[in-house]
Protein backbone atom coordinates (compact mmCIF):
# COMPACT_ATOMS: atom_id res chain seq x y z
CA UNK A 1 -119.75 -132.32 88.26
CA UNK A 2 -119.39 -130.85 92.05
CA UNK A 3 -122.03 -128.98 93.90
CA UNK A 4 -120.95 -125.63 93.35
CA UNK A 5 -120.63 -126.28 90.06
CA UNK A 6 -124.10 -127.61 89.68
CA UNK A 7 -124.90 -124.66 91.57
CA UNK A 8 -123.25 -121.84 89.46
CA UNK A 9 -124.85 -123.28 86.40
CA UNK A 10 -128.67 -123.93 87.46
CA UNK A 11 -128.33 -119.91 88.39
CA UNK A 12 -126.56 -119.46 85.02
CA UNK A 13 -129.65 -121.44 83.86
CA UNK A 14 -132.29 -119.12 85.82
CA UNK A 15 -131.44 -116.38 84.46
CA UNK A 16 -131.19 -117.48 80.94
CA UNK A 17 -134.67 -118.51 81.19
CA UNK A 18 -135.99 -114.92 82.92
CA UNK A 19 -134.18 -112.97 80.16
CA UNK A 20 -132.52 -111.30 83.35
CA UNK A 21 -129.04 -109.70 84.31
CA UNK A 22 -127.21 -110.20 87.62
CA UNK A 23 -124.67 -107.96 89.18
CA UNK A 24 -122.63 -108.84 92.19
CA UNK A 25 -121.15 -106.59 95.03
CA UNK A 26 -118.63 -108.92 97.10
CA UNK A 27 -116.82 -107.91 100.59
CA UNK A 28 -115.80 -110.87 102.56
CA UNK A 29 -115.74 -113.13 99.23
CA UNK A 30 -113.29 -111.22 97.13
CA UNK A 31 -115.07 -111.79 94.63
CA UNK A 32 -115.42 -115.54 94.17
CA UNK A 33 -119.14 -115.52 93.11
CA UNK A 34 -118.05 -113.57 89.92
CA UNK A 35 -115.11 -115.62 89.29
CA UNK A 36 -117.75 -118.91 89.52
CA UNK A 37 -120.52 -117.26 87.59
CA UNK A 38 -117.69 -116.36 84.68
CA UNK A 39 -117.05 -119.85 84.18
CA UNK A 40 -120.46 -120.32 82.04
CA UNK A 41 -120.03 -120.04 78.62
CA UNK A 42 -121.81 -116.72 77.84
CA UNK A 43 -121.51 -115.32 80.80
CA UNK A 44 -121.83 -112.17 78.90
CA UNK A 45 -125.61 -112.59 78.01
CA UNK A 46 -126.70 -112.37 81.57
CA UNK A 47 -124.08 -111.16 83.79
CA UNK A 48 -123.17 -107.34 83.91
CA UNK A 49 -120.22 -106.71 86.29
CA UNK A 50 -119.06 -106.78 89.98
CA UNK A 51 -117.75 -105.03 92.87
CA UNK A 52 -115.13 -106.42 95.55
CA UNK A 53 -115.78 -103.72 98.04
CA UNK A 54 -113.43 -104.92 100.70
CA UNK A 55 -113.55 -101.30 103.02
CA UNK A 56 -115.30 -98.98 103.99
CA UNK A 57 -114.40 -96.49 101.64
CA UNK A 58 -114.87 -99.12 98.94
CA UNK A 59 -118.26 -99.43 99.67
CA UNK A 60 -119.22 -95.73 99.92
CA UNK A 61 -116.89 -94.32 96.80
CA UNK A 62 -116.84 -97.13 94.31
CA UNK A 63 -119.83 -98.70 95.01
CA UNK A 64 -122.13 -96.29 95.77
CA UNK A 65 -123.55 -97.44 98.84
CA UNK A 66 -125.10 -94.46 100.78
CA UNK A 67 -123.04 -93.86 104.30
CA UNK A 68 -125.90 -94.00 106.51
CA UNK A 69 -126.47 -97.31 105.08
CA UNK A 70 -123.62 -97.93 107.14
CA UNK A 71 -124.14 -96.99 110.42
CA UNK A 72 -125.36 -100.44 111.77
CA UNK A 73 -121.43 -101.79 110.73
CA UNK A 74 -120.08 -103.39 107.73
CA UNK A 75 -121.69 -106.50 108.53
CA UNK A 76 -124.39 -105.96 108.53
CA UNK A 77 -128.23 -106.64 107.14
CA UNK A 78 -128.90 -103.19 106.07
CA UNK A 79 -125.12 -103.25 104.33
CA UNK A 80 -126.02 -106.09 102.71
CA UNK A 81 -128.88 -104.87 101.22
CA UNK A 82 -127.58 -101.56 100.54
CA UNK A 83 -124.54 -103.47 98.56
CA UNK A 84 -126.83 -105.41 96.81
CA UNK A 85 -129.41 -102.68 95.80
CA UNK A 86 -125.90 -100.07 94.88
CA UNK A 87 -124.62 -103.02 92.33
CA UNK A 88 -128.18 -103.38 90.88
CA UNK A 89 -127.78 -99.64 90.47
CA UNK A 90 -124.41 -99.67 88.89
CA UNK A 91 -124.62 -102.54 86.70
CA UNK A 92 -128.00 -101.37 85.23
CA UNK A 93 -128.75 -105.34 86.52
CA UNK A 94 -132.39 -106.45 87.42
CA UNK A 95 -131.12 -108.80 90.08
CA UNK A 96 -127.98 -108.36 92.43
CA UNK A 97 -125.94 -110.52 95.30
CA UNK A 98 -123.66 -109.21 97.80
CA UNK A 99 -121.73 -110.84 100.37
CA UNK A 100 -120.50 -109.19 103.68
CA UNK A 101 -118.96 -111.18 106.47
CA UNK A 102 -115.60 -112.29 108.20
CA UNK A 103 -113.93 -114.97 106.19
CA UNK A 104 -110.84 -115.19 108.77
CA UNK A 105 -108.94 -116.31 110.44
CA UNK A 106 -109.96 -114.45 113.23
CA UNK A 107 -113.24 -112.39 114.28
CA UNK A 108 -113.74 -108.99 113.11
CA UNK A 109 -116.58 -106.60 115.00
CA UNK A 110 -118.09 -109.04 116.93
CA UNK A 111 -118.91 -111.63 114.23
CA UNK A 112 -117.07 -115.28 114.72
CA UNK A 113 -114.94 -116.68 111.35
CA UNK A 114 -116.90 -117.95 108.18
CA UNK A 115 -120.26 -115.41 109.40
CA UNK A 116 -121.89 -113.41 106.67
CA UNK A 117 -124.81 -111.31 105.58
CA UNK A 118 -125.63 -112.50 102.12
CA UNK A 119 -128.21 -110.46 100.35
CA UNK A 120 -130.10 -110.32 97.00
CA UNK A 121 -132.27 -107.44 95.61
CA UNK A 122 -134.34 -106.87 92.83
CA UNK A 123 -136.00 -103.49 92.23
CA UNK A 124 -137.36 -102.84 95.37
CA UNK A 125 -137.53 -106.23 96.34
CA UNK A 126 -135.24 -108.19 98.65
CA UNK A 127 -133.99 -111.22 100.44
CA UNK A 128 -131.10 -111.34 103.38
CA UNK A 129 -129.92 -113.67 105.84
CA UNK A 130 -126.93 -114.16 108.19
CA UNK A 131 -124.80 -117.29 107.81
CA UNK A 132 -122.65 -118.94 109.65
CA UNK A 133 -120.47 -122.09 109.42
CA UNK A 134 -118.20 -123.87 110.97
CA UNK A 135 -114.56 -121.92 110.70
CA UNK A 136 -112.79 -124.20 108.52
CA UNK A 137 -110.11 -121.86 107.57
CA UNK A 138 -109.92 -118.91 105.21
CA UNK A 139 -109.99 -120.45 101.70
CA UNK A 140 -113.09 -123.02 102.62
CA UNK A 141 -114.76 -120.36 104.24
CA UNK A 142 -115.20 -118.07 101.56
CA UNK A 143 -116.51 -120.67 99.21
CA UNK A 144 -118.76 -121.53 102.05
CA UNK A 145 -120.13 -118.23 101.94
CA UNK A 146 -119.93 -118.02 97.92
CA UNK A 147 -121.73 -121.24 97.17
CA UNK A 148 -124.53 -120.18 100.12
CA UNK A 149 -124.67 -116.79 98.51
CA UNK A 150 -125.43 -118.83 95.20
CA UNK A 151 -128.37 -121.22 96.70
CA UNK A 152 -129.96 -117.61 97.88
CA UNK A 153 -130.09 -116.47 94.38
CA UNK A 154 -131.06 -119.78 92.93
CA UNK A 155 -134.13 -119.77 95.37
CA UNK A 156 -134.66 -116.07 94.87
CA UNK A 157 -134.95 -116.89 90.97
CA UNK A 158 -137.31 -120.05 91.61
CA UNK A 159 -139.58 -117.86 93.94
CA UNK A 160 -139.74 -114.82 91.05
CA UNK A 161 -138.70 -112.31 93.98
């Protein structure tokens, strides 16, 4: 068994053991945490639904995030968050992940290849940090930020955020 999938299944785990749902709101990993979540077996009993809000637009019509929330640029902390908190929202979820970042190949407003804000809310409650990794090219980079995204939630759930 490989890291990530060690990974996806001690959250899978986590949350089994909290009786708690999870929602996901991906940008920059096209939804990659949802397709490695959705590989447990019963997936169903504790994860609602995602998001791959890719734009702008995407963020503010499907997702829900408030526009103001974007005035600091789509990668961002405070988007982060906001993604985070807006799946919570729309998944009727009591934890949520989010992921927004530049995968690659090349920079995007200001922020070098394989650089993301990963976030995780709960209620009120919330945990972000900005990533960053050596560009390794598109594909590695966005499980990069995917499995990093992951080992924030797993410590989240330790920590009982």
């Amino acid at each position: 068994m490989g890291q990530v999938e060690r990974l996806y299944k001690e959250v899978a785990e986590l949350l089994k053991e909290r009786g708690a749902t999870l929602a996901t709101a991906e940008s920059c990993t096209g939804g990659r945490i949802a397709s490695l979540l959705t590989q447990v077996a019963g997936a169903s009993e504790w994860y609602r639904g995602g998001v791959v809000a890719y734009t702008r637009e995407a963020k503010i019509h499907v997702l829900g995030v408030p526009e103001e929330e974007l005035t600091d640029g789509l990668v961002s902390e405070r988007c982060a968050i906001a993604m985070a908190r807006a799946a919570a929202d729309r998944f009727g979820a009591d934890f949520a992940l989010s992921t927004t970042g530049v995968c690659g190949p090349s920079s995007s407003e200001g922020m070098l290849p394989c650089g993301a804000w990963i976030a995780c809310a709960s209620g009120e409650r919330r945990a972000a940090f900005f990533f960053q990794a050596m560009n390794r090219g598109r594909e590695q980079n966005i499980n990069a930020v995917a499995e990093e995204a992951l080992q924030l939630l797993k410590e989240v759930l330790r920590t009982k955020l």
